[in-house]
PDB file of N, CA and C in Angstrom:
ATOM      1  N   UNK A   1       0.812  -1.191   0.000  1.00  0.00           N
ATOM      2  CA  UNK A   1       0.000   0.000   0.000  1.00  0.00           C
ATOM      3  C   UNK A   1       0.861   1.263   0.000  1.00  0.00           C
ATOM      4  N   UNK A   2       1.742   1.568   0.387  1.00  0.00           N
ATOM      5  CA  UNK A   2       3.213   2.419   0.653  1.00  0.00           C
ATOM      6  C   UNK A   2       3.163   2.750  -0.867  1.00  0.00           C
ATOM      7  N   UNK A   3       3.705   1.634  -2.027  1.00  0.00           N
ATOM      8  CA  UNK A   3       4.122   2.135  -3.095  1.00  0.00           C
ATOM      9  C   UNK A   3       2.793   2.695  -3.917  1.00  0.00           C
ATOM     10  N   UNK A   4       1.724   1.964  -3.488  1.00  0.00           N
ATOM     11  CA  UNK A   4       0.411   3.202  -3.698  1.00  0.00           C
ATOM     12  C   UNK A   4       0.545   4.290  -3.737  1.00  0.00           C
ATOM     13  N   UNK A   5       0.657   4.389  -2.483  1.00  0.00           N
ATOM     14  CA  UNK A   5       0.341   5.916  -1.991  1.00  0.00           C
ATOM     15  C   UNK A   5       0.970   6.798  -2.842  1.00  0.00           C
ATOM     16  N   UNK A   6       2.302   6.467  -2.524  1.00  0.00           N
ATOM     17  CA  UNK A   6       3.449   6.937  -3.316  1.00  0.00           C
ATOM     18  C   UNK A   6       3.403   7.388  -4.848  1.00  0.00           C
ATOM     19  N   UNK A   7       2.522   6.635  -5.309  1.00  0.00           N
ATOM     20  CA  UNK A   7       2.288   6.268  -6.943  1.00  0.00           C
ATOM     21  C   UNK A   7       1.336   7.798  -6.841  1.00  0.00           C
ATOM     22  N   UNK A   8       0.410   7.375  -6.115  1.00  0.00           N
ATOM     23  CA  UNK A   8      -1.017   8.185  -6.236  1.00  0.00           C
ATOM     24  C   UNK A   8      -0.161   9.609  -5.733  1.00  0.00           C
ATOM     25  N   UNK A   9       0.452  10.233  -4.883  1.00  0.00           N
ATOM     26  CA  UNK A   9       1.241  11.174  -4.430  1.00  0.00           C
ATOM     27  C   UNK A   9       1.854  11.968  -6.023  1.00  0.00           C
ATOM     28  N   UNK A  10       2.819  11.291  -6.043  1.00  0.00           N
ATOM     29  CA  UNK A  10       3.138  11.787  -7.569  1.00  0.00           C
ATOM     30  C   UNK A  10       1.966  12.069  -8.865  1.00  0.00           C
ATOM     31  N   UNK A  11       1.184  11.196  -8.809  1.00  0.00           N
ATOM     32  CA  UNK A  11       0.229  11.639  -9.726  1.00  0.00           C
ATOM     33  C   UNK A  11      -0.682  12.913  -9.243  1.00  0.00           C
ATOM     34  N   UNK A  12      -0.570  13.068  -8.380  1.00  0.00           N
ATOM     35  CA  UNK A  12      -1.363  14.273  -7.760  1.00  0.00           C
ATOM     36  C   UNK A  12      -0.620  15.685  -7.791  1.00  0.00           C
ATOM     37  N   UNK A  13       1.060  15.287  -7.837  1.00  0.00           N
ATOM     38  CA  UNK A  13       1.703  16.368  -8.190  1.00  0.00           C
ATOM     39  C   UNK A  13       2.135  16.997  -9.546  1.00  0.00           C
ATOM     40  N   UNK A  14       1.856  15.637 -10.389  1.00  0.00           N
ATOM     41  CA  UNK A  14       2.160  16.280 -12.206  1.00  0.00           C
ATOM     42  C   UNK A  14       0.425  16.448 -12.372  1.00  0.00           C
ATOM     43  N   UNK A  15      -0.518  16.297 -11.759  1.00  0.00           N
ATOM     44  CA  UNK A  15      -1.965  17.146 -12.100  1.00  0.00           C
ATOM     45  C   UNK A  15      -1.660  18.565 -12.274  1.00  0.00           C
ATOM     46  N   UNK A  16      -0.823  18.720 -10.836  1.00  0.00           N
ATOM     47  CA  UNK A  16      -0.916  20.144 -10.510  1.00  0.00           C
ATOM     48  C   UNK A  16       0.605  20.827 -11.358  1.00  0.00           C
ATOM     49  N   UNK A  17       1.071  20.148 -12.004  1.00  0.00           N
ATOM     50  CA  UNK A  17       1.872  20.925 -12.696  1.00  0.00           C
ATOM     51  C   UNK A  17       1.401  21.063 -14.366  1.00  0.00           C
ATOM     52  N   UNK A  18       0.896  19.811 -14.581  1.00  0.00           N
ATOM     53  CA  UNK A  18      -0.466  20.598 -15.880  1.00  0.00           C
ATOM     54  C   UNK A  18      -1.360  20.789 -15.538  1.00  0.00           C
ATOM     55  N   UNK A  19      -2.188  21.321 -14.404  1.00  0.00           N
ATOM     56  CA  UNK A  19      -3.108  22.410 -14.480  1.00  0.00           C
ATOM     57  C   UNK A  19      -2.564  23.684 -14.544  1.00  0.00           C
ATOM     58  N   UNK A  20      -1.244  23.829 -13.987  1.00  0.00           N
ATOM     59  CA  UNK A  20      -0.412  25.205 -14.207  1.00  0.00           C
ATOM     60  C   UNK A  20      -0.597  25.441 -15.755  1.00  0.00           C
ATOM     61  N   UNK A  21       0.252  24.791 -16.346  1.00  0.00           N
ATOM     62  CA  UNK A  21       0.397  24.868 -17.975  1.00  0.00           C
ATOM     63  C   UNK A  21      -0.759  24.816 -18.877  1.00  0.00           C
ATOM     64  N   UNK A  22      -1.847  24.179 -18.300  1.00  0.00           N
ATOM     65  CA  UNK A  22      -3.171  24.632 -18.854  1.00  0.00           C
ATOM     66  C   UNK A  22      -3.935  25.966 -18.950  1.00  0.00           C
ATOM     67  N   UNK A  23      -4.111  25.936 -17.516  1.00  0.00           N
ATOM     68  CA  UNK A  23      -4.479  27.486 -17.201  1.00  0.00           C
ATOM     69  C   UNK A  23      -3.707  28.720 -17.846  1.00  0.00           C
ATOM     70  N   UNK A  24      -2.369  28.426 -17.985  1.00  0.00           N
ATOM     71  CA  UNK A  24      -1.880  29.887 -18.283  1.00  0.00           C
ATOM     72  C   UNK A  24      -1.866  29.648 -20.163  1.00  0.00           C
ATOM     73  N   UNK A  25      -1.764  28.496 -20.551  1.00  0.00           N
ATOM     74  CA  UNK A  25      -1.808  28.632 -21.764  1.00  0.00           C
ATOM     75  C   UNK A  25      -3.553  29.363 -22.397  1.00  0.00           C
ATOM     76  N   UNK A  26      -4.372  28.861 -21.752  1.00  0.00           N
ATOM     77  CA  UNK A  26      -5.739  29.464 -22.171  1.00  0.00           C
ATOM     78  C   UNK A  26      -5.828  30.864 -21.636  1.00  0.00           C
ATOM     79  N   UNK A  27      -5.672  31.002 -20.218  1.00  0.00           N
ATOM     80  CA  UNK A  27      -5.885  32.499 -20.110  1.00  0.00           C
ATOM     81  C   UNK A  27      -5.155  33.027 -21.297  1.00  0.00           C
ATOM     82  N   UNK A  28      -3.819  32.560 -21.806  1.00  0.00           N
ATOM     83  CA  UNK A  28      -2.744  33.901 -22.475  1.00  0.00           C
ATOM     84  C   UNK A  28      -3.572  33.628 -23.871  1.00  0.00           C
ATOM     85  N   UNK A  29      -3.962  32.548 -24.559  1.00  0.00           N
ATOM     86  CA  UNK A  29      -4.799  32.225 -25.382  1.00  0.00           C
ATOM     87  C   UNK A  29      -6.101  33.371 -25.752  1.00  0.00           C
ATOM     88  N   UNK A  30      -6.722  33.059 -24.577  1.00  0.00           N
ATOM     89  CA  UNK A  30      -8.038  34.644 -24.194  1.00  0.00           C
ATOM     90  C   UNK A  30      -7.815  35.660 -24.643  1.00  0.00           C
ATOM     91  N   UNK A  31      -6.871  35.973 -23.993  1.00  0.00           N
ATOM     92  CA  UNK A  31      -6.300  37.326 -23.485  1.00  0.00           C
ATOM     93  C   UNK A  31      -5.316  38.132 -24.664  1.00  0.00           C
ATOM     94  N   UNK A  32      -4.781  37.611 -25.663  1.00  0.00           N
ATOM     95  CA  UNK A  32      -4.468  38.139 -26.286  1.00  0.00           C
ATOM     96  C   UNK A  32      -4.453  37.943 -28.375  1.00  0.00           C
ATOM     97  N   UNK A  33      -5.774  36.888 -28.095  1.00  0.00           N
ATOM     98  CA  UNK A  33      -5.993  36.717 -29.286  1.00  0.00           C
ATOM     99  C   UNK A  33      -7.248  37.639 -29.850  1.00  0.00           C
ATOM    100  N   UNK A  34      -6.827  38.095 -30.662  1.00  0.00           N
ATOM    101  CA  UNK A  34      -8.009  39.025 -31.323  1.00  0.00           C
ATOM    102  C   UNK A  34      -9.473  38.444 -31.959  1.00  0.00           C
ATOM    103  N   UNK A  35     -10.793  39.264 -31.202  1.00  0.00           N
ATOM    104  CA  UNK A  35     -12.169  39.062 -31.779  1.00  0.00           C
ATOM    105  C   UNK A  35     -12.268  37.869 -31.216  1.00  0.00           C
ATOM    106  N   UNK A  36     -11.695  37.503 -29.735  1.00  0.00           N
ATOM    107  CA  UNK A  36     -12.510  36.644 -28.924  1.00  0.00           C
ATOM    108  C   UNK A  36     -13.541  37.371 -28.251  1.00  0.00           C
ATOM    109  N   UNK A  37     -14.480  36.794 -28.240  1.00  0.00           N
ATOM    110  CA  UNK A  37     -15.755  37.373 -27.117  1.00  0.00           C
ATOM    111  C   UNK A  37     -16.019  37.022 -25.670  1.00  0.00           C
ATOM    112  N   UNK A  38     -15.264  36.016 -25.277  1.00  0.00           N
ATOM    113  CA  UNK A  38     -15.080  35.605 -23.574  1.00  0.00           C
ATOM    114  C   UNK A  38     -13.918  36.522 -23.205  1.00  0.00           C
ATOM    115  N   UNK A  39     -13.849  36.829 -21.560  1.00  0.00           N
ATOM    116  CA  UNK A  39     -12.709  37.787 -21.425  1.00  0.00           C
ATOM    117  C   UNK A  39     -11.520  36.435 -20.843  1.00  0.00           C
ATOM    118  N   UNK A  40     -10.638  37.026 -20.577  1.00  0.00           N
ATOM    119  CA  UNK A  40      -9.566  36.280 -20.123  1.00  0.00           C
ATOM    120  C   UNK A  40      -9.727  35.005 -19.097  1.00  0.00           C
ATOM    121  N   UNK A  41     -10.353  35.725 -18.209  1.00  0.00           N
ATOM    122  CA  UNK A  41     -10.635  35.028 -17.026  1.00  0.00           C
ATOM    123  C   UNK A  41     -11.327  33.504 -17.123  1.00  0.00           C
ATOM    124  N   UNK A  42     -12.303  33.202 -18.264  1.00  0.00           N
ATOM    125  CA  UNK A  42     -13.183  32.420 -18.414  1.00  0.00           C
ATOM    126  C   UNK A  42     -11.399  31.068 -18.524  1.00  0.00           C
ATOM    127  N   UNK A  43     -10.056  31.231 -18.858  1.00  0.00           N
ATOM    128  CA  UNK A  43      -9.602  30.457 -18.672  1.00  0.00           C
ATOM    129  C   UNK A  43      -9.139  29.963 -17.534  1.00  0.00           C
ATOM    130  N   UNK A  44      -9.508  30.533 -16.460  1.00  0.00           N
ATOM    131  CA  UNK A  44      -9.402  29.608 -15.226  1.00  0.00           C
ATOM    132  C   UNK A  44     -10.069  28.787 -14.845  1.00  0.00           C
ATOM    133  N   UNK A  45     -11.692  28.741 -15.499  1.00  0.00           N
ATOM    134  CA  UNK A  45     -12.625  27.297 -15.034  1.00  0.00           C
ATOM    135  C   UNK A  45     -11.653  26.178 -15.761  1.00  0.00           C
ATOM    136  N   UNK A  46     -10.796  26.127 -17.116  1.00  0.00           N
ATOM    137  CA  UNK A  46     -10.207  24.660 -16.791  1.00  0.00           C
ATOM    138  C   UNK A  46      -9.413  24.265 -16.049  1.00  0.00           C
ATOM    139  N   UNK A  47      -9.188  24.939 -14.400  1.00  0.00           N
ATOM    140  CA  UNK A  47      -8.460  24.518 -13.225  1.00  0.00           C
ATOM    141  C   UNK A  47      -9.536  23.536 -12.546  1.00  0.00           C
ATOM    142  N   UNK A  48     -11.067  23.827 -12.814  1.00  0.00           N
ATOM    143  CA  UNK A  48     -11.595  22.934 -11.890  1.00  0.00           C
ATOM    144  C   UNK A  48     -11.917  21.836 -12.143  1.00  0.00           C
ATOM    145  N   UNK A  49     -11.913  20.909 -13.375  1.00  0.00           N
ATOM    146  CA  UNK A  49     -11.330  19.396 -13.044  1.00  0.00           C
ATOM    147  C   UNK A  49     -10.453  18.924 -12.779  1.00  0.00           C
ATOM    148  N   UNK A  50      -9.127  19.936 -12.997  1.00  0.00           N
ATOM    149  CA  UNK A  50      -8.153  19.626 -12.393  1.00  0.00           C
ATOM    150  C   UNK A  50      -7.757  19.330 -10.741  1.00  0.00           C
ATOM    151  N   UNK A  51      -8.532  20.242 -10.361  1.00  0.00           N
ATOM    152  CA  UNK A  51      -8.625  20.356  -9.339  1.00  0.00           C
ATOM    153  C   UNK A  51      -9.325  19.451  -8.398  1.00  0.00           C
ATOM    154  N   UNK A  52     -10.320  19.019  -9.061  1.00  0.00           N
ATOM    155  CA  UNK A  52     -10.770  17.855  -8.616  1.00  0.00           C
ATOM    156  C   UNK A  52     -10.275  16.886  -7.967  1.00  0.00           C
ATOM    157  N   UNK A  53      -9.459  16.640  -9.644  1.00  0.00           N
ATOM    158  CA  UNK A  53      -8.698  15.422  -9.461  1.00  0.00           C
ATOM    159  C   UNK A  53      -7.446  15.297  -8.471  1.00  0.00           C
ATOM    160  N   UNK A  54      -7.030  16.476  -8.342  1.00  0.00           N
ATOM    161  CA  UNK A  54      -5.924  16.938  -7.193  1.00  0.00           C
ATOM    162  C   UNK A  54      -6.203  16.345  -5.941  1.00  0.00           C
ATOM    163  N   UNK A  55      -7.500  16.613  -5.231  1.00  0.00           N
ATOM    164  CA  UNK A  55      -7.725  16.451  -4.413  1.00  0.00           C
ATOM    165  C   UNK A  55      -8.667  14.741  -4.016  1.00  0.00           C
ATOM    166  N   UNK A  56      -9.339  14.412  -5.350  1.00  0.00           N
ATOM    167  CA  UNK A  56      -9.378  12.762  -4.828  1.00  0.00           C
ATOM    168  C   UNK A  56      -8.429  12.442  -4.716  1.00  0.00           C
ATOM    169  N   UNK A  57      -7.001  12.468  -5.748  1.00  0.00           N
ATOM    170  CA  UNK A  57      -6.016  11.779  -5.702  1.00  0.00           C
ATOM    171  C   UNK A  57      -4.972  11.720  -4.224  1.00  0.00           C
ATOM    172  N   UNK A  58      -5.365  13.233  -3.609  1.00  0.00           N
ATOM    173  CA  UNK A  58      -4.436  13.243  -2.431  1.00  0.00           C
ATOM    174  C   UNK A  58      -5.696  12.791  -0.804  1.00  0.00           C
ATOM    175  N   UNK A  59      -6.893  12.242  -1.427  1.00  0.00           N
ATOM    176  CA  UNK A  59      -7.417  11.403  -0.596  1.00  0.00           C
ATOM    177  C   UNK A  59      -7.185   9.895  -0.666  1.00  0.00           C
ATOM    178  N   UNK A  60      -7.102   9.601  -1.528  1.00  0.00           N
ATOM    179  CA  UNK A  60      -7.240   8.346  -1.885  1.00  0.00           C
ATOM    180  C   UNK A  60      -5.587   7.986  -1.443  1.00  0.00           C
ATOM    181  N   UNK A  61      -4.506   8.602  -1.844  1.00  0.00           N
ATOM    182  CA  UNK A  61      -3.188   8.503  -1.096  1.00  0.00           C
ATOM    183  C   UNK A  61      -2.951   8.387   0.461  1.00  0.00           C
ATOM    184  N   UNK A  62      -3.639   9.649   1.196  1.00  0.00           N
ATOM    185  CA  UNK A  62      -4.346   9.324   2.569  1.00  0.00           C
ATOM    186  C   UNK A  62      -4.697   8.329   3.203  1.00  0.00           C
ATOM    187  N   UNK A  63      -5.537   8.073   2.253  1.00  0.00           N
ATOM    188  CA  UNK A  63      -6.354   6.602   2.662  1.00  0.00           C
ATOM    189  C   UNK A  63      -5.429   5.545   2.347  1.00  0.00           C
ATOM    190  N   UNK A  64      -4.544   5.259   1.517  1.00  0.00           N
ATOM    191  CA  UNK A  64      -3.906   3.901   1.074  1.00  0.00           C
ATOM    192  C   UNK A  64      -2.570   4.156   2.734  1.00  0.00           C
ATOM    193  N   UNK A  65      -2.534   5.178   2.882  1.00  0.00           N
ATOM    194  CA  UNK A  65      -1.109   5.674   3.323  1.00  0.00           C
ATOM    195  C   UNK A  65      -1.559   5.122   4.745  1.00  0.00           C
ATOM    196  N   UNK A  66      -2.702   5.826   5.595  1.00  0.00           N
ATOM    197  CA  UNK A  66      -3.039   4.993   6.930  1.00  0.00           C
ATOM    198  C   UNK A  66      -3.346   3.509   6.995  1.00  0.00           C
ATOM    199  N   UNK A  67      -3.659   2.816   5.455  1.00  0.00           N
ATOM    200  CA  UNK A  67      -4.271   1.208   5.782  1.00  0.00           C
ATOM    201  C   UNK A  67      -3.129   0.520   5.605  1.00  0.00           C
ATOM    202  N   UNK A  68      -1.678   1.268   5.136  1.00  0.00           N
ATOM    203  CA  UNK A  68      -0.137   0.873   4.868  1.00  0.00           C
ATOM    204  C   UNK A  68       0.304   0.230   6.122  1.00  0.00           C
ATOM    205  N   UNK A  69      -0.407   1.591   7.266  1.00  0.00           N
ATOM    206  CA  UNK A  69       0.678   1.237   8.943  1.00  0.00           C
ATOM    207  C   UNK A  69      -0.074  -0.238   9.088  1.00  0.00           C
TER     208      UNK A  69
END
């Protein structure tokens, strides 16, 4: 269960390093392409599946990590 966790740990940390690279690629996408009609901002809702997933993944690590001891 250890190398679970572990597994699931890391996957929870390259989420959050492409939700970085997501987000800023769409906001800059928005934001500076001409005769879009959404403003910039509308590229931060694709943080929230990311985000999601951030956070089952660092439950479910939790959980493997206490049924380890």
């Amino acid at each position: 269960m250890k190398k679970l966790s572990t597994i699931i740990e890391v996957l929870a940390i390259l989420l959050t390093n492409i939700m970085c690279i997501v987000v800023i690629y769409n906001c800059t996408v928005l934001r500076y392409a001409p005769g879009n009609s959404a403003p910039w901002d509308v590229g931060l809702l694709f943080a929230i599946p990311f985000v999601i997933g951030i956070i089952a993944c660092s439950a479910v690590a939790y959980i493997a990590k206490r049924k380890g001891k």
